[in-house]
C-alpha atoms as a PDB file:
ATOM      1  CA  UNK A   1    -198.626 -23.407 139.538  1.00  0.00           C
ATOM      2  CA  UNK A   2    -197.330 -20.779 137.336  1.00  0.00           C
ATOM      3  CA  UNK A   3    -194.350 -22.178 134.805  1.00  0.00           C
ATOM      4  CA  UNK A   4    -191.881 -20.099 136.174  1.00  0.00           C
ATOM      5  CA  UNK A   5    -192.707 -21.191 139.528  1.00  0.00           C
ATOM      6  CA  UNK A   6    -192.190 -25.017 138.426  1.00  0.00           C
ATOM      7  CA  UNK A   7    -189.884 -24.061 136.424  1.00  0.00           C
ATOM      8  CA  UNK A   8    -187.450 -23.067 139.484  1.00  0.00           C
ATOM      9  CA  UNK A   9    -189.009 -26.060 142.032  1.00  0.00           C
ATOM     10  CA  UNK A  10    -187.619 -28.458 139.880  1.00  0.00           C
ATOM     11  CA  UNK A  11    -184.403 -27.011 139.685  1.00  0.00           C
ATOM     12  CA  UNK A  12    -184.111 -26.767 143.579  1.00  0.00           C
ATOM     13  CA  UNK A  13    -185.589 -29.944 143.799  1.00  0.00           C
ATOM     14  CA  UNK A  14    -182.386 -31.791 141.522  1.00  0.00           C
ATOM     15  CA  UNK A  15    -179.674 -29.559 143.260  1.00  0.00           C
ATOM     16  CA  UNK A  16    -181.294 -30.952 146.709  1.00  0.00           C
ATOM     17  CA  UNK A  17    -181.967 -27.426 148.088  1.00  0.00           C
ATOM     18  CA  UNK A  18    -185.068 -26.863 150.087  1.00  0.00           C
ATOM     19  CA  UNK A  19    -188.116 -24.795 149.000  1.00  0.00           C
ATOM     20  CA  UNK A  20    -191.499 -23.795 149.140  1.00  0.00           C
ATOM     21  CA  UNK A  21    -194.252 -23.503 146.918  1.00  0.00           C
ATOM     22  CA  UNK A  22    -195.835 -20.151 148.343  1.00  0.00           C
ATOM     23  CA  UNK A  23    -199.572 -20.045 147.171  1.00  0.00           C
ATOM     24  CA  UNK A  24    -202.009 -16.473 147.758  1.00  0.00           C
ATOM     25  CA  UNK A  25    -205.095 -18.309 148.617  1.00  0.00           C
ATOM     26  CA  UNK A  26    -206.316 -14.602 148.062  1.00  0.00           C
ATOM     27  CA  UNK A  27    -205.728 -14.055 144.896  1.00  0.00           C
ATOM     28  CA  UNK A  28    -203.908 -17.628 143.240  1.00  0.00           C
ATOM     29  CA  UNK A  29    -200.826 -15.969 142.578  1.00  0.00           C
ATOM     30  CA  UNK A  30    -197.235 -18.267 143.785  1.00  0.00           C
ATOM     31  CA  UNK A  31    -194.400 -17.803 144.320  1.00  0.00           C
ATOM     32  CA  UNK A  32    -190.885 -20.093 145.414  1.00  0.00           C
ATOM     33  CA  UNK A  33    -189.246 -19.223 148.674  1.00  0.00           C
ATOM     34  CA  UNK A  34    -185.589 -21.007 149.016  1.00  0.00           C
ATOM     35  CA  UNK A  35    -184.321 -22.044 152.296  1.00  0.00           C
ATOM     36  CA  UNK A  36    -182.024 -19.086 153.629  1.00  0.00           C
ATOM     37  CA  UNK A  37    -184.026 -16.810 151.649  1.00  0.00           C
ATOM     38  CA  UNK A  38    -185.292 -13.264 153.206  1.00  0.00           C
ATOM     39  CA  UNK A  39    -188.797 -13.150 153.099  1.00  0.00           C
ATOM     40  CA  UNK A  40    -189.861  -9.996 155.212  1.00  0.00           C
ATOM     41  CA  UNK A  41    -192.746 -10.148 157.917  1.00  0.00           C
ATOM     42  CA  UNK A  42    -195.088 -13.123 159.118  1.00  0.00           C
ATOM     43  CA  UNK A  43    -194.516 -14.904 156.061  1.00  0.00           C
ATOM     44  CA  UNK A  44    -190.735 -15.041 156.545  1.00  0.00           C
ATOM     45  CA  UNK A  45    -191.360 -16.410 160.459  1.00  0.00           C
ATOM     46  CA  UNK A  46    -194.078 -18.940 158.927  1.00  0.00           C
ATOM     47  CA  UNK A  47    -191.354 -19.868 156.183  1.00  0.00           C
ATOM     48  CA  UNK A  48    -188.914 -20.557 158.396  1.00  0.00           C
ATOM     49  CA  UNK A  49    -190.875 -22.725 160.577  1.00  0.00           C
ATOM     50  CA  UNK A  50    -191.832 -24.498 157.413  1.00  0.00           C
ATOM     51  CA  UNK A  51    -188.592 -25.707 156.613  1.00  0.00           C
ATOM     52  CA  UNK A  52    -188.002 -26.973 160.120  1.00  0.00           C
ATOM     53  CA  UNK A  53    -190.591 -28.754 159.962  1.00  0.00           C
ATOM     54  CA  UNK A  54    -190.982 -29.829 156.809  1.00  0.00           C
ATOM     55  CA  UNK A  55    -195.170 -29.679 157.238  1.00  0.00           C
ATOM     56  CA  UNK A  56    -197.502 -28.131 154.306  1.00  0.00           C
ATOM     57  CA  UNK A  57    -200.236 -26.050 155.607  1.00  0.00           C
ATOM     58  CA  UNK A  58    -201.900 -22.730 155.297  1.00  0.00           C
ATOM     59  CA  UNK A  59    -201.106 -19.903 157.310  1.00  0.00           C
ATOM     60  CA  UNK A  60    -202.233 -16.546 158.064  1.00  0.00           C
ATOM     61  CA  UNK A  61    -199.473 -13.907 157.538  1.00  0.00           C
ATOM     62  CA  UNK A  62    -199.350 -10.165 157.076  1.00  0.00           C
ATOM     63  CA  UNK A  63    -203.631 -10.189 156.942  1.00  0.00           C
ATOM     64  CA  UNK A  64    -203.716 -12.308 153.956  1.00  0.00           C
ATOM     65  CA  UNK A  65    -203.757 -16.311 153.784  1.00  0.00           C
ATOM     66  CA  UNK A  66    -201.003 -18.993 152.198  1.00  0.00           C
ATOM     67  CA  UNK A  67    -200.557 -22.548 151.524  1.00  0.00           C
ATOM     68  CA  UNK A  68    -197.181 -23.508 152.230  1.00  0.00           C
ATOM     69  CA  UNK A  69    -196.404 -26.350 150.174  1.00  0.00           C
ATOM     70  CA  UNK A  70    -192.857 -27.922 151.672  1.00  0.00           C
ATOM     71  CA  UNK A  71    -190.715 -29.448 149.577  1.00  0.00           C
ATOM     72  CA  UNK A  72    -187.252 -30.921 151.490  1.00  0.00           C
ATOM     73  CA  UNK A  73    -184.634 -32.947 150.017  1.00  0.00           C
ATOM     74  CA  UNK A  74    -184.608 -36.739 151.862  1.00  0.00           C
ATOM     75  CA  UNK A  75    -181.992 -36.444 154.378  1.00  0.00           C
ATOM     76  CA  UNK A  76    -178.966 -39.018 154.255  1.00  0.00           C
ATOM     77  CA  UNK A  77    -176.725 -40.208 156.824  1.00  0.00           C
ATOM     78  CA  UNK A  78    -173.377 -41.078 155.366  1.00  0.00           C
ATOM     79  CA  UNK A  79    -171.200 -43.365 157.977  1.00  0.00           C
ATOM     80  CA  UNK A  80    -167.422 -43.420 157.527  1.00  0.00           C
ATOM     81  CA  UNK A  81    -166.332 -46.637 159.119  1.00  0.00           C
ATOM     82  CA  UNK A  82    -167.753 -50.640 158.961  1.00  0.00           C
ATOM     83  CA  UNK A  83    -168.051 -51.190 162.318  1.00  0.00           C
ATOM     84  CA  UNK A  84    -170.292 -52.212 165.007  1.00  0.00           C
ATOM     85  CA  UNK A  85    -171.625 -49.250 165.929  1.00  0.00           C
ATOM     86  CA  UNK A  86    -172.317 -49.164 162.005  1.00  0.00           C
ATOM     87  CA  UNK A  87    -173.988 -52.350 162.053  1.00  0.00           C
ATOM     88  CA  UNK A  88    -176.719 -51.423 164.641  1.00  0.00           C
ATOM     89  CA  UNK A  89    -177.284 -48.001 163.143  1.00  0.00           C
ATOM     90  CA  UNK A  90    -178.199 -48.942 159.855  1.00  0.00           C
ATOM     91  CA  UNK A  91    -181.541 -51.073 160.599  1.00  0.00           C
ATOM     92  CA  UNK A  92    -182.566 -47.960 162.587  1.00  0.00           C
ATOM     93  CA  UNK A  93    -181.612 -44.825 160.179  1.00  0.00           C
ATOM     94  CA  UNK A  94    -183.377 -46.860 157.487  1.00  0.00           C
ATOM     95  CA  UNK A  95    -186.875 -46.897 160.276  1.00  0.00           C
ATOM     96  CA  UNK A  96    -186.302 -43.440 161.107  1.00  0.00           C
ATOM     97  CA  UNK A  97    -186.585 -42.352 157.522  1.00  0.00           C
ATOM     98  CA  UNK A  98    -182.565 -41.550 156.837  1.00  0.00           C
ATOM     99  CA  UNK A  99    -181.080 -43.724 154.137  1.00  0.00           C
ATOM    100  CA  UNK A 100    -177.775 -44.767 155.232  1.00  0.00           C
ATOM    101  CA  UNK A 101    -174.514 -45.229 153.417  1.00  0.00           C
ATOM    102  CA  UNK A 102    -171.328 -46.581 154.711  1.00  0.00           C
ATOM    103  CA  UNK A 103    -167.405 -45.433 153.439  1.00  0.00           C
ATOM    104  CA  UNK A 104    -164.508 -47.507 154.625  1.00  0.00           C
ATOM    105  CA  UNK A 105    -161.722 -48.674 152.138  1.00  0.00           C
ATOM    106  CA  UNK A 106    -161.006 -51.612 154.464  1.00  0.00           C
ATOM    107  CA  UNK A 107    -162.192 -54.121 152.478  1.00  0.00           C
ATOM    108  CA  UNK A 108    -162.240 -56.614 155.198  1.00  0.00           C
ATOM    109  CA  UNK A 109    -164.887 -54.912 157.268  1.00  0.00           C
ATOM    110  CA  UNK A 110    -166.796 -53.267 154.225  1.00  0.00           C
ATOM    111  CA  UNK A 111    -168.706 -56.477 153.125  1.00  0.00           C
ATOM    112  CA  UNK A 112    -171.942 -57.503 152.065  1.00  0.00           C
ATOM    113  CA  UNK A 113    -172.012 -60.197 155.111  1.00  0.00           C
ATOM    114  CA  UNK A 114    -171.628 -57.975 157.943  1.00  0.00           C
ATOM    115  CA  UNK A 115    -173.953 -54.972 156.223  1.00  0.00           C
ATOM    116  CA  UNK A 116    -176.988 -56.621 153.725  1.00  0.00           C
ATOM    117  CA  UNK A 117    -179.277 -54.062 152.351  1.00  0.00           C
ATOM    118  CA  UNK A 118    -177.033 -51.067 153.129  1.00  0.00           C
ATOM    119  CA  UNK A 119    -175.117 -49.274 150.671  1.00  0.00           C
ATOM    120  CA  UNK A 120    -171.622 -50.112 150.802  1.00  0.00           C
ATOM    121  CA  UNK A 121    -168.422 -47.906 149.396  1.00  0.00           C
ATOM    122  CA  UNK A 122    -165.254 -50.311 150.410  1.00  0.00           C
ATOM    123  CA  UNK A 123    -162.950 -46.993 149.293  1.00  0.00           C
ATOM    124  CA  UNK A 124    -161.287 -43.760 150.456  1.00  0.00           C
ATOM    125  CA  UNK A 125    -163.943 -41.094 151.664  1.00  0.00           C
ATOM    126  CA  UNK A 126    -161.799 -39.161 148.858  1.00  0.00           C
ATOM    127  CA  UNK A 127    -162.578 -40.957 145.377  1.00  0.00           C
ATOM    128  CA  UNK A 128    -166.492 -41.216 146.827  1.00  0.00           C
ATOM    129  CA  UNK A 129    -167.315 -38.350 148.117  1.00  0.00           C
ATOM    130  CA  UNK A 130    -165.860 -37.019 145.004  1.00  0.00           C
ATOM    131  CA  UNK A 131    -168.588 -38.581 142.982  1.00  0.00           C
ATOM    132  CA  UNK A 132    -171.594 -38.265 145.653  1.00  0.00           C
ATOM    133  CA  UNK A 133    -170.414 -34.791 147.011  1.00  0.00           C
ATOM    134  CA  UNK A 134    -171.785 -34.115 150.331  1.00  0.00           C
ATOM    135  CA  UNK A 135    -174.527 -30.892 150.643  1.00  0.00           C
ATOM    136  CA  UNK A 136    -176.386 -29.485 153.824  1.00  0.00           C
ATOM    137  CA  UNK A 137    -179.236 -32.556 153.931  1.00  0.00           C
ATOM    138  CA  UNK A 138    -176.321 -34.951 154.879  1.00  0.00           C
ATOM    139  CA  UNK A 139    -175.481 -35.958 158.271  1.00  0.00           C
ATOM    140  CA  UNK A 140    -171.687 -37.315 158.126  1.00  0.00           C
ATOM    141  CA  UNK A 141    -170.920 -39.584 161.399  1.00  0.00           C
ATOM    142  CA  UNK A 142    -167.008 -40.322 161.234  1.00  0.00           C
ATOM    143  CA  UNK A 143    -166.943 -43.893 163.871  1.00  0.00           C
ATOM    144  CA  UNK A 144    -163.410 -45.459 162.347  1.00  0.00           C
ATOM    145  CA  UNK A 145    -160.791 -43.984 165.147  1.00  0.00           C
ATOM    146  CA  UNK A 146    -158.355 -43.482 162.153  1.00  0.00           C
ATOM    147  CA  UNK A 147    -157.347 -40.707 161.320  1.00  0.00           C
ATOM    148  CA  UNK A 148    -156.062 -41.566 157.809  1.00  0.00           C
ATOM    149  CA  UNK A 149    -159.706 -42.441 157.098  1.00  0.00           C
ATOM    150  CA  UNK A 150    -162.290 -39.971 158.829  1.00  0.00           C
ATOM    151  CA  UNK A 151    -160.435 -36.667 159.088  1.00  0.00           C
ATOM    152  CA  UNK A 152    -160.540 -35.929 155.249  1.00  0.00           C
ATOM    153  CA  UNK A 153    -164.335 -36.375 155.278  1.00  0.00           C
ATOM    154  CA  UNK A 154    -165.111 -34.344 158.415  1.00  0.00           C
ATOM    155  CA  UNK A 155    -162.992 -31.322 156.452  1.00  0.00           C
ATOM    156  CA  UNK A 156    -165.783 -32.752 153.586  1.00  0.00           C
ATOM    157  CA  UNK A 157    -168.280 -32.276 155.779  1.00  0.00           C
ATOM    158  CA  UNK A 158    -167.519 -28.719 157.232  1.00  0.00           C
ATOM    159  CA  UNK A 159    -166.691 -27.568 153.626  1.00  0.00           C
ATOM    160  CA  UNK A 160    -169.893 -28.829 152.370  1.00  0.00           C
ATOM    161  CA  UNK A 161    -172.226 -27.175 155.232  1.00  0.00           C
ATOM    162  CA  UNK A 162    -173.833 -30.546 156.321  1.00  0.00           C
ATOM    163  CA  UNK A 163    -176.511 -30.616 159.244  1.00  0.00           C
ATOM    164  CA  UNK A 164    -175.002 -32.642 160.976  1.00  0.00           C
ATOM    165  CA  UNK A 165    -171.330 -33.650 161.393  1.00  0.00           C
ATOM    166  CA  UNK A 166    -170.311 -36.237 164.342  1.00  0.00           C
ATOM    167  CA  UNK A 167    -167.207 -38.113 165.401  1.00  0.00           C
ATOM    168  CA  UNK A 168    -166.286 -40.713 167.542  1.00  0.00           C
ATOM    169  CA  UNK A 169    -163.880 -40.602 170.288  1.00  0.00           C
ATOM    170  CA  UNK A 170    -162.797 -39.170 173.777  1.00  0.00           C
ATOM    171  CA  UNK A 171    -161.853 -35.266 174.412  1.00  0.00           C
ATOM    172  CA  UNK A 172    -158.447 -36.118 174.306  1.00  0.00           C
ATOM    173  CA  UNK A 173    -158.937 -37.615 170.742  1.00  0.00           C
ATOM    174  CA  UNK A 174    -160.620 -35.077 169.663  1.00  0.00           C
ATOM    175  CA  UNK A 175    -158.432 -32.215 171.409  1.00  0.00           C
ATOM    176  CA  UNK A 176    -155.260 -33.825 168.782  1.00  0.00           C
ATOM    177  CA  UNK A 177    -158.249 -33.906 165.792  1.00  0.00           C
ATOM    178  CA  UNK A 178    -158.951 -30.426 166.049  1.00  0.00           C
ATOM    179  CA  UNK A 179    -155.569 -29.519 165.569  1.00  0.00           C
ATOM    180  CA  UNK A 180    -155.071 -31.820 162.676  1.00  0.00           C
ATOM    181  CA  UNK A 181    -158.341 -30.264 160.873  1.00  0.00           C
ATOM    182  CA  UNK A 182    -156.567 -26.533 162.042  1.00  0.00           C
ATOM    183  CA  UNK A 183    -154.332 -27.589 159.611  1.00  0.00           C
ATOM    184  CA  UNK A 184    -156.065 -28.356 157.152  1.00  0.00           C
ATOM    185  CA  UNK A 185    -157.819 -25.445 156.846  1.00  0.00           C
ATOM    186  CA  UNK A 186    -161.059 -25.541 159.193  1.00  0.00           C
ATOM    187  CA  UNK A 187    -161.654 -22.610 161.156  1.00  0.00           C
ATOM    188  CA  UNK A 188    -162.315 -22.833 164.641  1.00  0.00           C
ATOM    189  CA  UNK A 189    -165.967 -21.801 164.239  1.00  0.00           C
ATOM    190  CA  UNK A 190    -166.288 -24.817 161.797  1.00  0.00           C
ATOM    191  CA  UNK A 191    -164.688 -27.614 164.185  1.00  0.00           C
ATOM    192  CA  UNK A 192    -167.078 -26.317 167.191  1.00  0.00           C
ATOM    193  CA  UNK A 193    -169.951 -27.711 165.052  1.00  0.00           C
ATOM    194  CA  UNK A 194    -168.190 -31.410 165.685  1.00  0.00           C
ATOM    195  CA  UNK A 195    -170.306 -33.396 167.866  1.00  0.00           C
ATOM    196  CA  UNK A 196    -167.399 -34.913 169.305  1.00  0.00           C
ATOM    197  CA  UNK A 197    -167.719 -37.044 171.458  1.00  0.00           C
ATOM    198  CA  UNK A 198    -170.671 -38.268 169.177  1.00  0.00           C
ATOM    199  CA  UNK A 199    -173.925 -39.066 170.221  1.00  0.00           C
ATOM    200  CA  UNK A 200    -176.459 -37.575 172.718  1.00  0.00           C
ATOM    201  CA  UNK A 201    -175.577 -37.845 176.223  1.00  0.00           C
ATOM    202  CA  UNK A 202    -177.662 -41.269 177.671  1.00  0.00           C
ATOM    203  CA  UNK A 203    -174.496 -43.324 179.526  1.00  0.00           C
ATOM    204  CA  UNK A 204    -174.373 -45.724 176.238  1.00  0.00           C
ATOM    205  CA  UNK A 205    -171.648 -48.124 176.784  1.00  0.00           C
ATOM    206  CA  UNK A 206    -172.593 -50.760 174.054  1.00  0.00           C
ATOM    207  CA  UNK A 207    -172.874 -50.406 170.122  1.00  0.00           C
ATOM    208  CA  UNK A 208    -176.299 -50.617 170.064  1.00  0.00           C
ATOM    209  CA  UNK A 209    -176.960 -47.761 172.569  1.00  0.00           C
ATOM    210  CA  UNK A 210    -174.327 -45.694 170.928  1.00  0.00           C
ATOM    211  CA  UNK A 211    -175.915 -45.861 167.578  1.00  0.00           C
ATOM    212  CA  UNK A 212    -179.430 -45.004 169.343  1.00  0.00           C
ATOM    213  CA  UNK A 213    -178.099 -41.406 171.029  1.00  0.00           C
ATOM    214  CA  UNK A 214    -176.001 -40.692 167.377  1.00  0.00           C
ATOM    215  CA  UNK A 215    -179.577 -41.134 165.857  1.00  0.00           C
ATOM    216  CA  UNK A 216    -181.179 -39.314 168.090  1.00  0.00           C
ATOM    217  CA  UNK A 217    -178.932 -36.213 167.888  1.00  0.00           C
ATOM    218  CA  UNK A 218    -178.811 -37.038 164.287  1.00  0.00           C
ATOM    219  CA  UNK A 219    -182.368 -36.295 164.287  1.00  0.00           C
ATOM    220  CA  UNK A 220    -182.079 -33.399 166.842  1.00  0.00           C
ATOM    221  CA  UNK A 221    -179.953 -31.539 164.432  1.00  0.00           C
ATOM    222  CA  UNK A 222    -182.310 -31.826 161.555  1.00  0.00           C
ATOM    223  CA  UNK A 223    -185.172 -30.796 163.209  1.00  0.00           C
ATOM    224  CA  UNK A 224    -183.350 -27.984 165.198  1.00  0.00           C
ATOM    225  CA  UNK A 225    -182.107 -26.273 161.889  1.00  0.00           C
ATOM    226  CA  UNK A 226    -182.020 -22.878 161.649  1.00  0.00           C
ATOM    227  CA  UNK A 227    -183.754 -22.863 165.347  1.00  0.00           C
ATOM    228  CA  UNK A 228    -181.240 -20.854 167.031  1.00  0.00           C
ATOM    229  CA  UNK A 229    -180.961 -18.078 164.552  1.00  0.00           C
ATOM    230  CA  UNK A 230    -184.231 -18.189 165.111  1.00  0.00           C
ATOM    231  CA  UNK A 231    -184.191 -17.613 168.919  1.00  0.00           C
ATOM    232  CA  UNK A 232    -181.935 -14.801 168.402  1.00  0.00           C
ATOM    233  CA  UNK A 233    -184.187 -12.994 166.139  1.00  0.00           C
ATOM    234  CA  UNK A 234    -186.342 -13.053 168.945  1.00  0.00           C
ATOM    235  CA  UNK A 235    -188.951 -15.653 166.984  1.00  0.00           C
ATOM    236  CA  UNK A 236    -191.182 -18.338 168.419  1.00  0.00           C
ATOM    237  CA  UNK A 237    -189.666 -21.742 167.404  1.00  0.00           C
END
């Protein structure tokens, strides 16, 4: 690798953008591709897959042949709210290879008891995500029902472009969210990306099955990135 090409991996790498070590198996030469990057022809297609997928390989592009060497930032679910659904999602984020943290400044159900071996922030989504600012390899699932608590980081999350942003609650609660978040500045465009109510659609009625379908969309949305841009540009997914 070329110093200028390390050079700017390792600076994408600490600001938790994604990129990818583009090698000329031809000739040796590389070069770094950033995620939203144009890169014209077969190699911008092949990129793009890349990042999806997040899988190193060689492919053949414009009659010549690369190594795509993938490098994406570990995604992390933040939680806002220390609750049951909270409880049963953690043990499975952590399997599923998304480091969870938890927000909730009510101290009596942000303990150590009811969530060992999770990371715990018993504070206002405000001072926190203040100093660990979201970035678009977060997923942000707000589960408290209080407004006072989860609305300022769902503005967070919009602001801050994350994959994934989720919240719990019925179409009427969301209906009276929307226009609170209307006035604080989200656009309409930006509020449609809610998952609201959260969770893919499997009947769950318990805590346990609603943290399984908010993983699993959690996951859908990850791996679905930049897929329907994609589909509109008329490329294979």
């Amino acid at each position: 690798m070329n110093p200028i090409s390390l050079k700017k991996l390792n600076e994408e790498r600490r600001a938790r953008r994604a990129a990818i070590l583009v090698t000329d198996l031809g000739d040796g030469s590389d070069r770094i591709v950033c995620e939203g990057e144009a890169v014209a022809g077969g190699l911008g297609e092949a990129a793009a897959k890349a990042f999806r997928s997040g899988s190193s390989g060689s492919v053949e592009a414009d009659g010549r042949t690369f190594f795509l060497n993938v490098h994406l930032p570990q995604p992390r679910l933040v939680v806002i709210g220390a609750v049951h659904i909270s409880q049963a999602l953690a043990p499975m984020a952590r399997v599923a290879g998304y480091p969870l943290e938890i927000i909730d400044p009510r101290t009596a159900f942000a303990t150590k008891d009811r969530f060992p071996d999770v990371t715990l922030h018993p504070e206002w989504p405000v001072d926190v995500l203040a100093a660990r600012p979201l970035d678009g390899y977060t997923a942000l699932a707000a589960l408290t029902h209080d407004p006072k608590i989860d609305d300022f980081a769902l503005k967070a999350a919009l602001d801050a472009g994350c994959f994934y942003v989720g919240a719990l609650g019925s179409r009427k609660t969301h209906a009276k969210r929307v226009e609170r978040l209307l006035a604080m500045g989200a656009t309409a465009d930006e509020i449609a990306r809610i998952h609201a109510p959260i969770g893919i659609e499997i009947g769950a009625a318990s805590p346990p099955e609603i943290a399984v379908a908010v993983l699993a969309q959690v996951i859908q949305a990850f791996r679905s990135r930049g897929a329907a841009a994609a589909a509109a540009r008329g490329e294979a997914a």
